[in-house]
N, C-alpha and C. Protein backbone atom coordinates (compact mmCIF):
# COMPACT_ATOMS: atom_id res chain seq x y z
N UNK A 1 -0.97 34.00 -66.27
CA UNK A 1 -2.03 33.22 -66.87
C UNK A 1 -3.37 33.85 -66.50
N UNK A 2 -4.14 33.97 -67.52
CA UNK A 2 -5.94 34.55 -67.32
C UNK A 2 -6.36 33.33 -66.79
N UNK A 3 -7.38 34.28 -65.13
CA UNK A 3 -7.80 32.78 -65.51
C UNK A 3 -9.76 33.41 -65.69
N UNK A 4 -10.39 31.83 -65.65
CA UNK A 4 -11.81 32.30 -66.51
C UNK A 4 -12.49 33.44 -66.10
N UNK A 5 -12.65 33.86 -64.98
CA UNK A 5 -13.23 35.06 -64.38
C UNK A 5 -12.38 36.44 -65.13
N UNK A 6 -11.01 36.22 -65.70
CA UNK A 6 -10.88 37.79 -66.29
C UNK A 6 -11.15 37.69 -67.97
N UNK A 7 -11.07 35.97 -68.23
CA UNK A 7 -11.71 36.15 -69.77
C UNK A 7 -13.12 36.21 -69.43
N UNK A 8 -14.05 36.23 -68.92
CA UNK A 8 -15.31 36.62 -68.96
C UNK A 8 -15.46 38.37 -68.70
N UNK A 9 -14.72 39.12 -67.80
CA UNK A 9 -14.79 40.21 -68.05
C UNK A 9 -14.35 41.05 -69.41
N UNK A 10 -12.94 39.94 -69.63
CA UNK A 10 -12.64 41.14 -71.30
C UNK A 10 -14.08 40.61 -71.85
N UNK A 11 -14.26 39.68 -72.07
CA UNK A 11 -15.77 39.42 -72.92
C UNK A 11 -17.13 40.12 -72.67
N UNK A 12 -17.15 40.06 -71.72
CA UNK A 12 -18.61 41.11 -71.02
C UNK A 12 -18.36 42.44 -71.78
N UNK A 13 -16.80 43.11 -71.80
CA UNK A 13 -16.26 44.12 -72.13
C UNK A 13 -16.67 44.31 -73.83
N UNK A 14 -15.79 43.47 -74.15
CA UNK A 14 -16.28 43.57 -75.52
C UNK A 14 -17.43 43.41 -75.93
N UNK A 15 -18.53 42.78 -75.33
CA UNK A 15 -19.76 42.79 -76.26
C UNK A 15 -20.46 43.91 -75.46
N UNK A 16 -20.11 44.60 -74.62
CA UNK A 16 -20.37 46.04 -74.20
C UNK A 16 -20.09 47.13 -75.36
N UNK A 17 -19.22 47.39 -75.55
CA UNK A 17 -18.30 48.20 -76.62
C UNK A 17 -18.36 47.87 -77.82
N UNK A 18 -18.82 46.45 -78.60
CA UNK A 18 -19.47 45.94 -79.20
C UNK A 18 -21.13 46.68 -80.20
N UNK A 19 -21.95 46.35 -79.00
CA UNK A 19 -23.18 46.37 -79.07
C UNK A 19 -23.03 48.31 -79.23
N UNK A 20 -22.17 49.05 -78.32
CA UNK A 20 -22.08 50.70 -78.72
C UNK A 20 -21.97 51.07 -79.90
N UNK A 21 -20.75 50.44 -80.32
CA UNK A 21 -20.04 50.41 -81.74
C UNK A 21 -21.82 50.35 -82.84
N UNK A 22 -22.76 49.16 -82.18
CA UNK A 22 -23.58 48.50 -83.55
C UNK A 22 -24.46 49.61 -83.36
N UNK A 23 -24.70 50.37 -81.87
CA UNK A 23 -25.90 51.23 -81.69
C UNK A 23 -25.53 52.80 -82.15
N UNK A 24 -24.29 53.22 -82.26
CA UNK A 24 -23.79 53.92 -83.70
C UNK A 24 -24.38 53.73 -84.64
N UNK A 25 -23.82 53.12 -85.29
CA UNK A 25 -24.29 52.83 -86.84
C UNK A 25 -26.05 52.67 -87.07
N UNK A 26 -26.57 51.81 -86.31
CA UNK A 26 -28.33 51.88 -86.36
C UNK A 26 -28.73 53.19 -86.05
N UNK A 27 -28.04 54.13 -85.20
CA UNK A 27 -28.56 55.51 -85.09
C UNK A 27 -28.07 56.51 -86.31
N UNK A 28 -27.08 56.38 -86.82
CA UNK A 28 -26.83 57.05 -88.28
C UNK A 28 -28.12 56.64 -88.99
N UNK A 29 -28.45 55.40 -89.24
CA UNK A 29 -29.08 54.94 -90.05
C UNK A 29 -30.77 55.28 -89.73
N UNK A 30 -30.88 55.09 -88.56
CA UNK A 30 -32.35 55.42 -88.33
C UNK A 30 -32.53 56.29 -86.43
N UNK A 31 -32.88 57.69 -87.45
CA UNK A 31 -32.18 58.50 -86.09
C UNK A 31 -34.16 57.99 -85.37
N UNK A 32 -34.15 58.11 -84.12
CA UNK A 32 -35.17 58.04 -83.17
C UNK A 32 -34.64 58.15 -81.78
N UNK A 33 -35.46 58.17 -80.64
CA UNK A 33 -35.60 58.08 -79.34
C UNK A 33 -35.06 56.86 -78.80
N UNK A 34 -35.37 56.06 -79.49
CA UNK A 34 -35.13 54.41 -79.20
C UNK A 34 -34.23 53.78 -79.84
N UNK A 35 -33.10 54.55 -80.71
CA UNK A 35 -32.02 53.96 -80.87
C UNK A 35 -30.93 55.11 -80.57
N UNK A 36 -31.25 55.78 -79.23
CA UNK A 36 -29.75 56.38 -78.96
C UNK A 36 -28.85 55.57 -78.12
N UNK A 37 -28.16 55.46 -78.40
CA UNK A 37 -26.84 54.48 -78.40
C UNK A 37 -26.71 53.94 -76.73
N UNK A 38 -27.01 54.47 -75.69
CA UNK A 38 -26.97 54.49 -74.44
C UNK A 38 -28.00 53.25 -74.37
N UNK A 39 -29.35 53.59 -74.69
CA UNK A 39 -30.52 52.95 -74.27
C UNK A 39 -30.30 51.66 -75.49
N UNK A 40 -30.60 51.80 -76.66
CA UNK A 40 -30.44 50.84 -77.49
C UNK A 40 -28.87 49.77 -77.47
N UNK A 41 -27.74 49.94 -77.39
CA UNK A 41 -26.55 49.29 -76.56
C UNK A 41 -26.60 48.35 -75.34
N UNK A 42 -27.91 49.11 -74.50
CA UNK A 42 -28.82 48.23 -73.22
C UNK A 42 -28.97 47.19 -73.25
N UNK A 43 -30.26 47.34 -74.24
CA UNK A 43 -30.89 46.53 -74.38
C UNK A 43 -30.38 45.38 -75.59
N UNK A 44 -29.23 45.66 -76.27
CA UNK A 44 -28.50 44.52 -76.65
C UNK A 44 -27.74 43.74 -76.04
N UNK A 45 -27.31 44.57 -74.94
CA UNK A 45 -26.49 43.75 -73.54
C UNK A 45 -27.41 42.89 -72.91
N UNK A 46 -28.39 43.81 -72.49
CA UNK A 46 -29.57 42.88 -71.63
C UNK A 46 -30.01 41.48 -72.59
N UNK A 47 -30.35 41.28 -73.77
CA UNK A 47 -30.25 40.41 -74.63
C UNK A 47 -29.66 39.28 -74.44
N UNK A 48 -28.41 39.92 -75.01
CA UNK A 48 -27.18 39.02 -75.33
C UNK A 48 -27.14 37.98 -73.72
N UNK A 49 -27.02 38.90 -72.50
CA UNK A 49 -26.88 37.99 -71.22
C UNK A 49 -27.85 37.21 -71.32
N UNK A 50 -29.20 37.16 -71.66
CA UNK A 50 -30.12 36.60 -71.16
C UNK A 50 -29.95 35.19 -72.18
N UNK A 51 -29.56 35.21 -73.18
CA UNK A 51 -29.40 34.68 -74.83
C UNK A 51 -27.94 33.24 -74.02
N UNK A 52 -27.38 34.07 -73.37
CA UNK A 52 -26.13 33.20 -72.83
C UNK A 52 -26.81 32.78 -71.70
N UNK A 53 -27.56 32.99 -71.12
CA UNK A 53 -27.93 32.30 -69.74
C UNK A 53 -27.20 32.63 -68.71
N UNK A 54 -26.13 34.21 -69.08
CA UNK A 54 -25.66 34.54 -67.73
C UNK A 54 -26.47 35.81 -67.17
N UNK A 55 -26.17 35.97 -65.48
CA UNK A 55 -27.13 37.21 -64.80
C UNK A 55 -26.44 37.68 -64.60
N UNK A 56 -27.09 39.30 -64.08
CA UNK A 56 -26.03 40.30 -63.94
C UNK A 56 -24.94 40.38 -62.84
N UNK A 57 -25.23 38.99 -62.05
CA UNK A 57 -23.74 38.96 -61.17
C UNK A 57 -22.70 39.21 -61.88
N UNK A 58 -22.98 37.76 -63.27
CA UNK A 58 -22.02 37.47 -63.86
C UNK A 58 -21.15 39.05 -64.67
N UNK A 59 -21.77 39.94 -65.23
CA UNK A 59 -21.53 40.88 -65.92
C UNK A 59 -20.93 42.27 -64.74
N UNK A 60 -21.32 41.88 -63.94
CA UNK A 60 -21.31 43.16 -63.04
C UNK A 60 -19.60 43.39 -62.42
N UNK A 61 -18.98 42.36 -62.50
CA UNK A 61 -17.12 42.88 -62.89
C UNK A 61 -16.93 43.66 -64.04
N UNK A 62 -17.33 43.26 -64.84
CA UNK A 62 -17.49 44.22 -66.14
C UNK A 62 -17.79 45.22 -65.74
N UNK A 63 -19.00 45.87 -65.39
CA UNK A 63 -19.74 46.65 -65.46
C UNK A 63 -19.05 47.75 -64.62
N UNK A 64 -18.57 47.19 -63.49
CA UNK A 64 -17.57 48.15 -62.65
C UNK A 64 -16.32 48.80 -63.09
N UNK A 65 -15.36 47.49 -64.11
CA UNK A 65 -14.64 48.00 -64.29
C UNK A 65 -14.76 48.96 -65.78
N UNK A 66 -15.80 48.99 -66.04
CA UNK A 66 -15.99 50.38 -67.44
C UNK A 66 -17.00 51.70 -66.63
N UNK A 67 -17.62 51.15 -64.78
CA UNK A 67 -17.47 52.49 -64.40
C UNK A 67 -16.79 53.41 -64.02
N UNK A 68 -15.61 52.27 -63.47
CA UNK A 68 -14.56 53.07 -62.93
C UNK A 68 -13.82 53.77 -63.90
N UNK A 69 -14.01 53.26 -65.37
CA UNK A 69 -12.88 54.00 -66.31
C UNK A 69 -13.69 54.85 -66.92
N UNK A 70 -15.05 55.16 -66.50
CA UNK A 70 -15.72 56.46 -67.07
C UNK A 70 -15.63 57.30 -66.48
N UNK A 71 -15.02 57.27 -65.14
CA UNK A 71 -14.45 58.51 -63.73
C UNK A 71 -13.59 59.43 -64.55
N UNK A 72 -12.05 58.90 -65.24
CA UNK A 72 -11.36 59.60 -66.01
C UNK A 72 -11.73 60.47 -66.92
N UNK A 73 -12.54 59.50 -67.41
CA UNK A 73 -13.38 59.72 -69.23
C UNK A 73 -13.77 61.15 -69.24
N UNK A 74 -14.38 61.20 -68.12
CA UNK A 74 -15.94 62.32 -67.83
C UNK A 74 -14.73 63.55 -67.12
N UNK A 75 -13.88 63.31 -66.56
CA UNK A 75 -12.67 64.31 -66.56
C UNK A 75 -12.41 64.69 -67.43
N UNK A 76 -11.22 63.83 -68.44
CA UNK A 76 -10.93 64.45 -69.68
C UNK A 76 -11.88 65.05 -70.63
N UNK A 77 -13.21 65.29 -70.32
CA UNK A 77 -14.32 66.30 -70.91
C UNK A 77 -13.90 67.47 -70.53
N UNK A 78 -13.63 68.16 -69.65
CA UNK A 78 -13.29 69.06 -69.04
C UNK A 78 -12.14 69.88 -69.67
N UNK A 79 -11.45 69.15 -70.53
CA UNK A 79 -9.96 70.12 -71.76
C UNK A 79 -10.86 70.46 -72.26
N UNK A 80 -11.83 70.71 -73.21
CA UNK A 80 -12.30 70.86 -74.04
C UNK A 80 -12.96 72.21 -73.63
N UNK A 81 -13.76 71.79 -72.37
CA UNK A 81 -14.15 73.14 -71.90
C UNK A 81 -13.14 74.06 -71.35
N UNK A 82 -12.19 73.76 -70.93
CA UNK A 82 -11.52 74.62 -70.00
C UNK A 82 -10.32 75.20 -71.50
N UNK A 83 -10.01 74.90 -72.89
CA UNK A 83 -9.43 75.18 -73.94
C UNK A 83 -10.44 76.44 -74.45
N UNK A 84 -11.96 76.01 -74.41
CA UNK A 84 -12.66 77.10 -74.91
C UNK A 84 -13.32 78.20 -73.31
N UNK A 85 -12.89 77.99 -72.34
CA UNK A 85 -13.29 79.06 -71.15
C UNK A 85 -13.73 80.26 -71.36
N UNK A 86 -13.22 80.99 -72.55
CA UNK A 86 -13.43 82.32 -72.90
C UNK A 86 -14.81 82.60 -73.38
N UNK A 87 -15.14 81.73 -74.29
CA UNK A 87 -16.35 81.49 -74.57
C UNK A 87 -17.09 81.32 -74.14
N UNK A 88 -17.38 80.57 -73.07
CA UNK A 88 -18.17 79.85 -72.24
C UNK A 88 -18.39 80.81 -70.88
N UNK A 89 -17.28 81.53 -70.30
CA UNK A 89 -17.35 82.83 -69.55
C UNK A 89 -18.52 83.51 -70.55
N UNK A 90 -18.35 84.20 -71.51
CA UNK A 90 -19.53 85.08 -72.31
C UNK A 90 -20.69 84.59 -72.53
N UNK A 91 -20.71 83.34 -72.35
CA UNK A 91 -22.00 82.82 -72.09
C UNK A 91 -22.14 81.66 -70.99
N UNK A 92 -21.61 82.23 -70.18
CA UNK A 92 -22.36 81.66 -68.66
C UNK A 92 -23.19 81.79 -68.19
N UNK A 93 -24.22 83.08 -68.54
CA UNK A 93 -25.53 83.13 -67.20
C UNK A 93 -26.55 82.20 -68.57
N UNK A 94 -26.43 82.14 -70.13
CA UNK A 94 -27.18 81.27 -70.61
C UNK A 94 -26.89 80.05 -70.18
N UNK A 95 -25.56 79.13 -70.45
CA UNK A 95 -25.39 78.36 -69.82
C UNK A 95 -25.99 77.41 -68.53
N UNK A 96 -25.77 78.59 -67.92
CA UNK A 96 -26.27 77.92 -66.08
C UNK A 96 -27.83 78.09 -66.44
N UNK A 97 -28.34 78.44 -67.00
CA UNK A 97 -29.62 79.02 -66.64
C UNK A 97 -30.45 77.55 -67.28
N UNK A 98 -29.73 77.24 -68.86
CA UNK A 98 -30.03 75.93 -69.58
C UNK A 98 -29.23 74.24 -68.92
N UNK A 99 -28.41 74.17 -68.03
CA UNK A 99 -28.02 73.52 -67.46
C UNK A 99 -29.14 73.06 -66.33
N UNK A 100 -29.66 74.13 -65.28
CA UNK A 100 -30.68 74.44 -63.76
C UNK A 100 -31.78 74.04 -64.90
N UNK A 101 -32.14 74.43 -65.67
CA UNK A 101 -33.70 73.82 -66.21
C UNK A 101 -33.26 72.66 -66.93
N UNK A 102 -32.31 71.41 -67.52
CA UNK A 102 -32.79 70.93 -67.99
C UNK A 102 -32.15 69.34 -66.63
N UNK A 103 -31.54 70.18 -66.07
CA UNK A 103 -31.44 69.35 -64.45
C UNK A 103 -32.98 69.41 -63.51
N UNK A 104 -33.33 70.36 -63.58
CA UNK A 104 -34.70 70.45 -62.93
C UNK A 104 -35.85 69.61 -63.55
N UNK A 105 -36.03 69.98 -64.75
CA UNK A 105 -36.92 69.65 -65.76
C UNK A 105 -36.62 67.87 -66.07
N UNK A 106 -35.27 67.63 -65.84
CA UNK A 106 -35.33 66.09 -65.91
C UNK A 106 -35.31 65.13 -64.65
N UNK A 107 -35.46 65.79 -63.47
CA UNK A 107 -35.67 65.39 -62.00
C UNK A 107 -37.02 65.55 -62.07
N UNK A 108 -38.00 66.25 -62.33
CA UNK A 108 -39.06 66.49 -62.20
C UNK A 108 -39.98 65.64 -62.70
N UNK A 109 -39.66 65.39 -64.59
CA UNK A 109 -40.53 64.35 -65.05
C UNK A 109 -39.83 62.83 -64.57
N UNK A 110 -39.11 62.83 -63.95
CA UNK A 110 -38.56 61.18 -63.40
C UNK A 110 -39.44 61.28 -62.06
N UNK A 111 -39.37 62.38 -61.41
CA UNK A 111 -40.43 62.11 -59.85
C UNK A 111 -42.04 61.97 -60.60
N UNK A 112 -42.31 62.55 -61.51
CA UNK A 112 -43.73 62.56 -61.99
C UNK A 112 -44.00 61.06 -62.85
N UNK A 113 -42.91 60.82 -63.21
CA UNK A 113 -43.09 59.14 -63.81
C UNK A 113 -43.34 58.22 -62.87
N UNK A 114 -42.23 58.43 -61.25
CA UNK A 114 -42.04 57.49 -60.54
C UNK A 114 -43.31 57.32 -59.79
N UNK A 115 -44.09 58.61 -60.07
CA UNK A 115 -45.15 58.83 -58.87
C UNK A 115 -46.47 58.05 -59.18
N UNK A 116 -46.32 58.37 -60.73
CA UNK A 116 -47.63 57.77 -61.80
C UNK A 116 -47.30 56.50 -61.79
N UNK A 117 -46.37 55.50 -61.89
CA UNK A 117 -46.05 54.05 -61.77
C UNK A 117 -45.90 53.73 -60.15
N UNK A 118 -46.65 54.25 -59.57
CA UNK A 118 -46.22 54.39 -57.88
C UNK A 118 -44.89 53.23 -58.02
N UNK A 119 -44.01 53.77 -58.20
CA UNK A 119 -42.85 53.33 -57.54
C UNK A 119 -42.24 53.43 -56.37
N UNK A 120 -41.17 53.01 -55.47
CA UNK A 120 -40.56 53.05 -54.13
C UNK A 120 -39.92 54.37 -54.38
N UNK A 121 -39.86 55.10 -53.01
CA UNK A 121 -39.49 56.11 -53.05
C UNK A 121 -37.78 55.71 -53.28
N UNK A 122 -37.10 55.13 -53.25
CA UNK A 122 -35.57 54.45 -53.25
C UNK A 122 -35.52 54.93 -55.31
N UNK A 123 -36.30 54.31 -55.61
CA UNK A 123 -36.46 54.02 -57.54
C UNK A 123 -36.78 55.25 -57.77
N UNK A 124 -37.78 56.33 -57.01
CA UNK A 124 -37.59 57.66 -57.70
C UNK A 124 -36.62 58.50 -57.31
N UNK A 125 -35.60 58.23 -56.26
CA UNK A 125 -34.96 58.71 -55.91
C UNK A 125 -33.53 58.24 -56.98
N UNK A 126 -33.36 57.35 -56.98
CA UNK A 126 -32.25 56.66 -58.25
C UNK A 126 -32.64 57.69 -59.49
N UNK A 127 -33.74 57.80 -59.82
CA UNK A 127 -34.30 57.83 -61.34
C UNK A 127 -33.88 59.12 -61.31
N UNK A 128 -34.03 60.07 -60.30
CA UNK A 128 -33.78 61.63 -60.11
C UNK A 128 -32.99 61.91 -60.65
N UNK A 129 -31.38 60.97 -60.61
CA UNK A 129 -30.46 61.89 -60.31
C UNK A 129 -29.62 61.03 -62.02
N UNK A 130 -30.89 60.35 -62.92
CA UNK A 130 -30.50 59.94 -64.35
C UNK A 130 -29.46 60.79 -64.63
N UNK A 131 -29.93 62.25 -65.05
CA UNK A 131 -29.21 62.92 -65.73
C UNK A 131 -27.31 63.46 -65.47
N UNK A 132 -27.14 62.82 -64.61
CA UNK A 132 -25.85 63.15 -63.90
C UNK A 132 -24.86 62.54 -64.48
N UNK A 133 -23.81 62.85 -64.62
CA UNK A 133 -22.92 61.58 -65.51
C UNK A 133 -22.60 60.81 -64.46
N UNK A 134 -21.86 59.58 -65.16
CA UNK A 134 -22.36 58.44 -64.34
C UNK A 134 -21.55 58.26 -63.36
N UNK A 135 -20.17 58.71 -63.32
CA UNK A 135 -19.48 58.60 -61.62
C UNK A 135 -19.92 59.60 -60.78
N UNK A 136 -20.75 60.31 -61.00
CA UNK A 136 -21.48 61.34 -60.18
C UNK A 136 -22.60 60.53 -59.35
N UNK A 137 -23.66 60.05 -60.68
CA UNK A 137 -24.67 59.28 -60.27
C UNK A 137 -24.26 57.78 -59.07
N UNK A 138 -23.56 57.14 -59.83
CA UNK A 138 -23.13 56.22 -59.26
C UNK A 138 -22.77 56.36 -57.38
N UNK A 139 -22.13 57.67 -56.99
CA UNK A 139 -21.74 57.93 -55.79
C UNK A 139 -23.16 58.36 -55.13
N UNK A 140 -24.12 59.06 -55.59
CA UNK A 140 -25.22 59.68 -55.17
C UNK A 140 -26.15 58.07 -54.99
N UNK A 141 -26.35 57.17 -55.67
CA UNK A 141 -26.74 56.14 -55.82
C UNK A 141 -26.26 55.41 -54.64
N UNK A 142 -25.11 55.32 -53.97
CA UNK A 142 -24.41 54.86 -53.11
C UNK A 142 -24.85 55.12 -51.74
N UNK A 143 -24.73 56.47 -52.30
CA UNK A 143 -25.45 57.38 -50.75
C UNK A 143 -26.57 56.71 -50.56
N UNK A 144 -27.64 57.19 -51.51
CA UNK A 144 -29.62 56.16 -51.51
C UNK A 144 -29.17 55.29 -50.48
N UNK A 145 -28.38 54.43 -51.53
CA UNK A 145 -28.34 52.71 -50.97
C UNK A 145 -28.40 52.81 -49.42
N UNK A 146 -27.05 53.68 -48.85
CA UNK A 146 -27.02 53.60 -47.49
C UNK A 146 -27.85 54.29 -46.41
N UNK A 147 -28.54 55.03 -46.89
CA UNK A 147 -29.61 55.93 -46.23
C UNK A 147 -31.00 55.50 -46.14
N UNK A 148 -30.95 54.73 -47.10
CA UNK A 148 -32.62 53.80 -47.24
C UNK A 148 -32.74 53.42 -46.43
N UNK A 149 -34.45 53.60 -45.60
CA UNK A 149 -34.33 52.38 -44.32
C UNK A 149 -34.76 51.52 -45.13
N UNK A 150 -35.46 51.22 -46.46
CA UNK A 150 -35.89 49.99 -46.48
C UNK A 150 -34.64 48.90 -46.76
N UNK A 151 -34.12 49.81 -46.97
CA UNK A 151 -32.80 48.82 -47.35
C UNK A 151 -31.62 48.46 -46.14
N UNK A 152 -32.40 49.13 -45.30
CA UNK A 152 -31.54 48.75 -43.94
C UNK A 152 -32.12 47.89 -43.37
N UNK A 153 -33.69 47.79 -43.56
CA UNK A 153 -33.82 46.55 -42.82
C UNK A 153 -34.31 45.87 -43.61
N UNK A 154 -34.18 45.58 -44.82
CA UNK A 154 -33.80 44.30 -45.42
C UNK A 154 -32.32 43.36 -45.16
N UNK A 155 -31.10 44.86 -45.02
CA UNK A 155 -30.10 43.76 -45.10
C UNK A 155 -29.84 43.08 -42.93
N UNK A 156 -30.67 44.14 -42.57
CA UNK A 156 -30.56 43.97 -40.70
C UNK A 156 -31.40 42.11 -40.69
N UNK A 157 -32.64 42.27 -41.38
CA UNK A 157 -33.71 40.96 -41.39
C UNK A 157 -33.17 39.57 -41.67
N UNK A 158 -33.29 38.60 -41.17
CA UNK A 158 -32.66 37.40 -41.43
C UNK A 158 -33.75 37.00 -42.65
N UNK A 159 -32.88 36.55 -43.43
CA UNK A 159 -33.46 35.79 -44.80
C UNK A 159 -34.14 34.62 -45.10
C-alpha cells in the first residue's frame, strides 16, 4: 500500500517532468534565453508549489530522488562519446581547449555576478561550480556545505 508521502513524491515527480515536457514545446515555439527548458521548467515548479501552498521540504523527496537518477543518466552520456572516441581523439586539443574556456569563462562571470550583488562567499562559491552536471555539482555543493564556517556555526549556535 502507498502511503501519502510516496503519492506526493510520484506527484512532485510528475509535475517535474510535466512542466519539462511543457518547457519543450514553448522553446520550439519561442526560442529565447528565458525559455530554455532547465530555467523555464523552474520556474513552473517554483509556481505550481507556491500555487499549492506546499514548500520545498515538501518537494525535496522528489527532488532527490530525480537527483539521484540523474547520477546514471549523466553516465549513460558517456556511450555516445566513447562509440564516437575516434573522432573526438582528432579533435581533442580543440575540445579541451573549448571545454577549459567555457568552464573558466562560466566560473568567472558567476564570481563577477556574485561579487556585483555582494553575495556570501558560500552563494558564489555554489554559483561557480553551475556549469557542472548535476551529480558532480551536487557532491562539490556538499563539500561547500561542510567546509563553510558560516555554516558551522550556524548549525554549532543554539537557535
Amino acid at each position: 500500500m502507498l502511503s501519502s508521502d510516496d503519492v506526493a513524491v510520484g506527484f512532485f515527480i510528475a509535475i517535474t517532468a510535466a512542466a519539462y515536457c511543457l518547457s519543450l514545446v514553448v522553446r520550439k515555439r519561442h526560442s529565447s534565453p528565458l525559455t530554455t527548458p532547465v530555467l523555464f521548467s523552474t520556474v513552473i515548479v517554483i509556481g505550481l508549489l507556491f500555487l499549492m501552498g506546499s514548500s520545498y521540504d515538501d518537494y525535496e523527496p522528489a527532488k532527490d530522488l530525480i537527483t539521484l537518477l540523474l547520477g546514471p543518466a549523466t553516465v549513460a552520456l558517456a556511450l555516445p562519446l566513447y562509440e564516437n572516441r575516434k573522432v573526438f581523439m582528432r579533435h581533442l586539443l580543440p575540445a579541451a581547449c573549448g571545454l577549459l574556456a567555457g568552464s573558466l569563462g562560466t566560473m568567472v562571470a558567476a564570481g563577477l555576478i556574485a561579487r556585483a550583488l555582494a553575495l556570501t562567499p558560500e552563494i558564489a562559491a555554489s554559483l561557480s561550480i553551475k556549469s557542472a552536471t548535476v551529480p558532480v555539482a551536487v557532491g562539490i555543493a556538499k563539500s561547500i556545505e561542510r567546509t563553510s564556517p558560516s555554516r558551522r556555526s550556524s548549525l554549532s549556535s543554539p537557535a
